[in-house]
N, C-alpha and C. Protein backbone atom coordinates (compact mmCIF):
# COMPACT_ATOMS: atom_id res chain seq x y z
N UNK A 1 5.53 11.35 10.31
CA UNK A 1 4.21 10.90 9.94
C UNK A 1 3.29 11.00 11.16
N UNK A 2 1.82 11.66 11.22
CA UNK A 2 1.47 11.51 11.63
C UNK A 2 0.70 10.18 12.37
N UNK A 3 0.17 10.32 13.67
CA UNK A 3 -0.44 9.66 14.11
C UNK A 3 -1.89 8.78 13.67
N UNK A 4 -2.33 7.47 13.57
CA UNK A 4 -2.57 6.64 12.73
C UNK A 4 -3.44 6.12 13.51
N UNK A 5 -5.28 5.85 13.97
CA UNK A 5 -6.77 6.15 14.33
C UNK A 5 -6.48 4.42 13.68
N UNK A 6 -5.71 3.93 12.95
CA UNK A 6 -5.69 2.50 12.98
C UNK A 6 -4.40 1.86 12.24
N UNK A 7 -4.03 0.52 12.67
CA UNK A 7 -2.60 -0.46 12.40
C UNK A 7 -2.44 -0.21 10.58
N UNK A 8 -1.41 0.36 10.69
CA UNK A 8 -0.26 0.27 8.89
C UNK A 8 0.53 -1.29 8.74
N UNK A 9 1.02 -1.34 9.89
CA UNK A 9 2.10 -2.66 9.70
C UNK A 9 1.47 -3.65 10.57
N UNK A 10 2.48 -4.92 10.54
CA UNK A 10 1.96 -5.42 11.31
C UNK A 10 3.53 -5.80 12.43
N UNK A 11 3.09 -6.72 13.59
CA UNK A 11 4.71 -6.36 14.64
C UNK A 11 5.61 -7.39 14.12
N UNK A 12 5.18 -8.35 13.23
CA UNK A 12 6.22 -9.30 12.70
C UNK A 12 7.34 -8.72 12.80
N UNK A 13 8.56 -10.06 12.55
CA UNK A 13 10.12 -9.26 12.44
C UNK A 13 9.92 -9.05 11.11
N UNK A 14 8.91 -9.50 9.95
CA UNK A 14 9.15 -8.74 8.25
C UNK A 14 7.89 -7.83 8.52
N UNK A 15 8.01 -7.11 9.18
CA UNK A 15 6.35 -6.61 8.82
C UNK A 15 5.51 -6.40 7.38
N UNK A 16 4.59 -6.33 7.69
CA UNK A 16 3.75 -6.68 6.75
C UNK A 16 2.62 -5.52 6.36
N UNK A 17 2.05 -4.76 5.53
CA UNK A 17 0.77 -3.89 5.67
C UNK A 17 -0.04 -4.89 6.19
N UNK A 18 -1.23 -4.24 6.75
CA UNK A 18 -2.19 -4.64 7.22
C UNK A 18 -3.61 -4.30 6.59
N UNK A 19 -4.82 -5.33 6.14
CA UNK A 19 -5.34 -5.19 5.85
C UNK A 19 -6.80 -5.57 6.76
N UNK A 20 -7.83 -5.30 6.66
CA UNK A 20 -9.19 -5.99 7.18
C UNK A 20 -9.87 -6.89 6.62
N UNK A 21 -10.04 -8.16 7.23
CA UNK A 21 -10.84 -9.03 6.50
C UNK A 21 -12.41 -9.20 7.08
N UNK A 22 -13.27 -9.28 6.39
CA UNK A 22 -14.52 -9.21 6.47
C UNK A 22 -14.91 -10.84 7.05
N UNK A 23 -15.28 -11.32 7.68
CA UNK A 23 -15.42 -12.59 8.54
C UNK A 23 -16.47 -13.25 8.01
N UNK A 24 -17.28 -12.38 7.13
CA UNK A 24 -18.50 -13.49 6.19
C UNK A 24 -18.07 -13.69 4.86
N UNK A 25 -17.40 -12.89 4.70
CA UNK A 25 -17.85 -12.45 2.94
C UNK A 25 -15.95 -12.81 2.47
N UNK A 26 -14.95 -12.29 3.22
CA UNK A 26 -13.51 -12.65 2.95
C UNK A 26 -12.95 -11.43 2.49
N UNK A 27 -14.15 -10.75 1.90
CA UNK A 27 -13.81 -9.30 1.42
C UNK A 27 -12.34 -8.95 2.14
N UNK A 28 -11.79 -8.25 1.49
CA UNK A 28 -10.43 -7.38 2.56
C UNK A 28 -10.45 -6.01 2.02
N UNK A 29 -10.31 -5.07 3.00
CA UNK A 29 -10.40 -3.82 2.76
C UNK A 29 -8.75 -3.24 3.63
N UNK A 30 -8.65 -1.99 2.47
CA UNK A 30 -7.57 -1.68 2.86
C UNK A 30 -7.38 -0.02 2.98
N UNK A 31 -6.93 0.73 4.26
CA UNK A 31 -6.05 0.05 5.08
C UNK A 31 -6.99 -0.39 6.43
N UNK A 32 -6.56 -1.13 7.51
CA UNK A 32 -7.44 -1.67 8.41
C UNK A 32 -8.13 -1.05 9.18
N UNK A 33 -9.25 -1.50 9.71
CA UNK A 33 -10.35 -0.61 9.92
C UNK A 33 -9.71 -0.78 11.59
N UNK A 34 -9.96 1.06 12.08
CA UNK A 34 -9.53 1.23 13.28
C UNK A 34 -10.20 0.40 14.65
N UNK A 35 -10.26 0.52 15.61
CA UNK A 35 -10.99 -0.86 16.99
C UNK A 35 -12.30 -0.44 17.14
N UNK A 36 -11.96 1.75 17.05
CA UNK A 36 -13.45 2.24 16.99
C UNK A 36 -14.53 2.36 15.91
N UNK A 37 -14.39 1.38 15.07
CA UNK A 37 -15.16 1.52 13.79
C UNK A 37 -16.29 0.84 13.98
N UNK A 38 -17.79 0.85 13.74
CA UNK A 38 -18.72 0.29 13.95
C UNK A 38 -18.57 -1.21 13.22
N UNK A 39 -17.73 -1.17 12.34
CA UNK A 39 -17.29 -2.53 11.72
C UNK A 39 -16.39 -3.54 11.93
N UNK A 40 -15.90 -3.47 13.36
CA UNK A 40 -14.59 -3.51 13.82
C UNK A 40 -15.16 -4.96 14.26
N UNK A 41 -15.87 -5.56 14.45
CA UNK A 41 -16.45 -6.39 15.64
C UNK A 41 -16.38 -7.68 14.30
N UNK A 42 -16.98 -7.12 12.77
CA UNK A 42 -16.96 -8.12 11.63
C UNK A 42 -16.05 -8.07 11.08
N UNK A 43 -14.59 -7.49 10.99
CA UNK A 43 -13.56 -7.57 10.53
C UNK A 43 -12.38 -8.55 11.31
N UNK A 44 -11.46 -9.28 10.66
CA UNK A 44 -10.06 -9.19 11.27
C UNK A 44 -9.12 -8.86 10.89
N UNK A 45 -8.02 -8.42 11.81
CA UNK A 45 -6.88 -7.99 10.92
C UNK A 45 -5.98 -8.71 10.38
N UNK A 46 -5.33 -8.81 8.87
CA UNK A 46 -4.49 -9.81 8.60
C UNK A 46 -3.82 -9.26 7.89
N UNK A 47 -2.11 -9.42 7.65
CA UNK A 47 -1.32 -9.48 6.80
C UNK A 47 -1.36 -9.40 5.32
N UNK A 48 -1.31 -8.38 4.37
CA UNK A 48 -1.30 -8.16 3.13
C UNK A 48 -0.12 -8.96 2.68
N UNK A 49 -0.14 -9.79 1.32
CA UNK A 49 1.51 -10.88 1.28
C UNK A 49 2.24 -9.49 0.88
N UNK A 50 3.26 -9.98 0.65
CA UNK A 50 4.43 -9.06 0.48
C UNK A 50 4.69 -8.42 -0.97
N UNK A 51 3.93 -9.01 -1.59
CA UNK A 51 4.37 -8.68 -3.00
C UNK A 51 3.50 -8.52 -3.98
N UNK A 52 3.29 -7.29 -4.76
CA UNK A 52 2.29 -7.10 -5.93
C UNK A 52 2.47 -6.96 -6.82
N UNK A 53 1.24 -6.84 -7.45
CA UNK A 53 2.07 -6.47 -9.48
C UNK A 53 1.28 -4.86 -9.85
N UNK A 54 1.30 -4.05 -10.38
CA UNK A 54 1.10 -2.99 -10.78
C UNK A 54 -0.14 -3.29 -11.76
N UNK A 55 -1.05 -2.30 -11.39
CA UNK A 55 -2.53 -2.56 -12.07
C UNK A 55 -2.67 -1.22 -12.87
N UNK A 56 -2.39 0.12 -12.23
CA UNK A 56 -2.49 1.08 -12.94
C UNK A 56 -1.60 1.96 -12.00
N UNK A 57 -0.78 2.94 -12.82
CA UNK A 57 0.05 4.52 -12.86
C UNK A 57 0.15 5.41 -13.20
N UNK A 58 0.35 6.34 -12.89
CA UNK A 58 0.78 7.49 -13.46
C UNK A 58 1.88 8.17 -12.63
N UNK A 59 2.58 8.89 -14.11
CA UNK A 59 3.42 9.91 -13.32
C UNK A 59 3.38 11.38 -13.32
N UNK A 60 3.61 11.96 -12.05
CA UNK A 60 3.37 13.56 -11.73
C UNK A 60 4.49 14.15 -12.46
N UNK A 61 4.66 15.34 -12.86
CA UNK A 61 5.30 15.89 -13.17
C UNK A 61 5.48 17.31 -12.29
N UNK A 62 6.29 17.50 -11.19
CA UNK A 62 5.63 18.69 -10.39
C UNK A 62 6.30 19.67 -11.17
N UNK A 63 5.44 21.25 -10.72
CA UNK A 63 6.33 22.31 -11.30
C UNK A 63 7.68 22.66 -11.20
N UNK A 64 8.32 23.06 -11.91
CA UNK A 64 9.73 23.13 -11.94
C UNK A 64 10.58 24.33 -10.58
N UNK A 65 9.28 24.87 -10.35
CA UNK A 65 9.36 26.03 -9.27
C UNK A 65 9.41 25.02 -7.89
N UNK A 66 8.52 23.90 -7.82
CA UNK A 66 8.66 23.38 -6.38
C UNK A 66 10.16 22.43 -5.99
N UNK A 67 11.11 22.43 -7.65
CA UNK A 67 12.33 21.39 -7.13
C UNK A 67 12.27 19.78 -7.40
N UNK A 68 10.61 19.41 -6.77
CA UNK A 68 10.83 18.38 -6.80
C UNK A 68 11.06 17.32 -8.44
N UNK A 69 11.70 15.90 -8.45
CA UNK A 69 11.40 15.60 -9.20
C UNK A 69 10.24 14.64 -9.95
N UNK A 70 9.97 14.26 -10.76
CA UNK A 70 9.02 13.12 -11.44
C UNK A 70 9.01 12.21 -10.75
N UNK A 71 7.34 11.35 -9.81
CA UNK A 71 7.08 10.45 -9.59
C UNK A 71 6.07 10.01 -10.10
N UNK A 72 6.07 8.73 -10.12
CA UNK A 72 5.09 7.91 -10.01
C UNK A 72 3.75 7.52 -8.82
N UNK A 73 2.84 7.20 -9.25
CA UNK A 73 2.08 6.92 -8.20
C UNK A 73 0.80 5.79 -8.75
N UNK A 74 0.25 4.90 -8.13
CA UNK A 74 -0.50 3.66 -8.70
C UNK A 74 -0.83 2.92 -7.72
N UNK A 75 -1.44 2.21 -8.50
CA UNK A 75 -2.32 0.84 -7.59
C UNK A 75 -1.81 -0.26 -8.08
N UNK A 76 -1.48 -0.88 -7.07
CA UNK A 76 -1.22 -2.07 -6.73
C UNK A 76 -1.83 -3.39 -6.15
N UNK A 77 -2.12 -4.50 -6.96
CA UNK A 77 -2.87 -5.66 -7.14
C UNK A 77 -2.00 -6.98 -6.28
N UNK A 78 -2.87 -7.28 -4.37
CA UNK A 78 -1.90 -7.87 -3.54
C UNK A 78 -2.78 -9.31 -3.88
N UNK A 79 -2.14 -10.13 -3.23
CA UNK A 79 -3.44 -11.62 -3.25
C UNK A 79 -4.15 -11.10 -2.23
N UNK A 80 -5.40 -11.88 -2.30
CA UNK A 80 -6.07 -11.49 -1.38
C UNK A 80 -7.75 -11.60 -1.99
N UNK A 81 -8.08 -10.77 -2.90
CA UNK A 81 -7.03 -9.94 -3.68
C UNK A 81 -7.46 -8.22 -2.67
N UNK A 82 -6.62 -7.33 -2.47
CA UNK A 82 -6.59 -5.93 -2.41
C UNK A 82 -5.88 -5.43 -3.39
N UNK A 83 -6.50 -4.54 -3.63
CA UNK A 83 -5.62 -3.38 -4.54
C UNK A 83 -5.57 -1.76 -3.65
N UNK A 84 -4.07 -1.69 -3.83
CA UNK A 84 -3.70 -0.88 -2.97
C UNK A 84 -2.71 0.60 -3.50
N UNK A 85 -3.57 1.88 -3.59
CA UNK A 85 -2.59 2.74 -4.10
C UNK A 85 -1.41 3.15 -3.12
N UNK A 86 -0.63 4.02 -4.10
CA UNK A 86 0.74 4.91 -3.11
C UNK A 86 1.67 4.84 -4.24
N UNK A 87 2.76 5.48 -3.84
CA UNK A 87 3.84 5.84 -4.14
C UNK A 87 4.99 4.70 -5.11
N UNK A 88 5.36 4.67 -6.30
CA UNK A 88 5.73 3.34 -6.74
C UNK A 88 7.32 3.76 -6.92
N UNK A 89 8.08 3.23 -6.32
CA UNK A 89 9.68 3.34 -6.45
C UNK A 89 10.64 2.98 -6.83
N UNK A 90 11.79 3.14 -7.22
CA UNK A 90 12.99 1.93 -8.24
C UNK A 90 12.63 1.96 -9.38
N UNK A 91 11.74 2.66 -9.98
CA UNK A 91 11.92 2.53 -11.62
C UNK A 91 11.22 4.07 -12.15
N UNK A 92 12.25 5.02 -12.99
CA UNK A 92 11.59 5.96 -13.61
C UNK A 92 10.32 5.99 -14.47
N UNK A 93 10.17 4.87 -15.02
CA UNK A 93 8.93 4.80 -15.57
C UNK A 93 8.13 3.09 -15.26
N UNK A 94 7.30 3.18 -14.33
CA UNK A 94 6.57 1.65 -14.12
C UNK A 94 6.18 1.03 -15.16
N UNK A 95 6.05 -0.35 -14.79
CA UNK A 95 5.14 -1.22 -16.12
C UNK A 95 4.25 -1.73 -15.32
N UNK A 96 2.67 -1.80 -16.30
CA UNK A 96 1.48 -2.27 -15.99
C UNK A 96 2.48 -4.05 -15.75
N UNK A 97 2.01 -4.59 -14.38
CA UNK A 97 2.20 -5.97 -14.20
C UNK A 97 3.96 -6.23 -13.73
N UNK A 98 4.12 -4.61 -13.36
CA UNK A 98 5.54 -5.10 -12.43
C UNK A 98 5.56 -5.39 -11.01
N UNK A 99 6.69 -5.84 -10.49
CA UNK A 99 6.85 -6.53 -9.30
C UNK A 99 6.88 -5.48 -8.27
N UNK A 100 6.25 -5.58 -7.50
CA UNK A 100 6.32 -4.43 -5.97
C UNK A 100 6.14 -4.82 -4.96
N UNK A 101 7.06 -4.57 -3.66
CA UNK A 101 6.73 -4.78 -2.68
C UNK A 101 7.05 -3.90 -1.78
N UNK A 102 5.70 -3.85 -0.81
CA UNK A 102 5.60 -2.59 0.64
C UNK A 102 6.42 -2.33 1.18
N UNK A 103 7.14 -1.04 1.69
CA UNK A 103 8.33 -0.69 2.06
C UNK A 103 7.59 -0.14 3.26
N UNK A 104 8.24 0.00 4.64
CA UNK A 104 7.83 1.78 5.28
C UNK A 104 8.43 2.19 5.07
N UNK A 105 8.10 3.54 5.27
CA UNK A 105 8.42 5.35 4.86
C UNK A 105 8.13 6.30 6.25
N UNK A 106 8.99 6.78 6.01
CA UNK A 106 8.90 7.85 7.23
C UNK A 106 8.13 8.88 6.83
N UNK A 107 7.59 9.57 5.27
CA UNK A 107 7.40 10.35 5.24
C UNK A 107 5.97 9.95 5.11
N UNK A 108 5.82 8.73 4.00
CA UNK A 108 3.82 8.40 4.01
C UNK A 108 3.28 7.17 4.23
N UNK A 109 4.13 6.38 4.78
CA UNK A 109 3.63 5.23 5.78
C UNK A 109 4.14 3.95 5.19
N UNK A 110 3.87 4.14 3.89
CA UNK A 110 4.51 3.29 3.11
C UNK A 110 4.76 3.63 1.80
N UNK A 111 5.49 2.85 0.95
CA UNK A 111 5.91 2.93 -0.66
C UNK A 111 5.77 1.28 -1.12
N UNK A 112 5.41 1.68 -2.57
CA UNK A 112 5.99 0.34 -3.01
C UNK A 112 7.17 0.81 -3.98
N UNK A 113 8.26 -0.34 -3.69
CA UNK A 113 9.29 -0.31 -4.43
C UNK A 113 9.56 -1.55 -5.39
N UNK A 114 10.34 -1.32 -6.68
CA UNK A 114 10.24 -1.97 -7.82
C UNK A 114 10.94 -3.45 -7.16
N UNK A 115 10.53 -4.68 -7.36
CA UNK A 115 11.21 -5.25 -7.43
C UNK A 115 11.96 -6.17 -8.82
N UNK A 116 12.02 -6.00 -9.86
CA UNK A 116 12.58 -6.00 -11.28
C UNK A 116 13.10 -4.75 -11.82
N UNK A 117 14.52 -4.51 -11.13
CA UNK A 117 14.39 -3.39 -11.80
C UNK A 117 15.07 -3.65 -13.35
């Protein structure tokens, strides 16, 4: 994975995604806004909780020529509230309002994986 212009995790021993919180408003934006951002000064960085429920999905079907198989991919509804897309894992087919929580990934920074399976 490439190199990352601003924080994915956070250094906890559970790490955590990281999100931006807006210091007037509570707003949180996701993912956190880098140190050089003109917005950097009204944000802080805080901990996304660990666990979401599935708001919306779909699944890819890639061509049969590239190998790969059928994923999923969706947004995910954290408290906060953020809603956060990527990669959804542990279950061939998701349900609107299932359990997920942030994994890292070596290949795209993070996943969410099923937790009900």
């Amino acid at each position: 994975m490439p190199e990352l212009s601003y924080p994915l995790w956070s250094a906890a021993p559970d790490p955590a995604l990281l999100a931006s919180r807006d210091r007037a408003t509570g707003e949180l934006v996701f993912p956190a806004l880098p140190p050089s951002s003109p917005l950097a000064d009204r944000h802080e960085a805080v901990s996304v909780e660990a666990v979401g429920e599935v708001y919306s999905f779909t699944v890819i079907h890639p061509g049969a020529k590239s190998g790969q198989s059928p994923y999923a991919l969706g947004y995910v509804d954290f408290p906060g509230p953020v809603r956060i897309f990527g990669r959804l894992c542990g279950k061939q087919r998701p349900t609107i309002g299932g359990r997920y929580a942030a994994r890292e990934d070596d290949a795209f920074g993070y996943v969410f994986v099923a937790l009900d399976h």
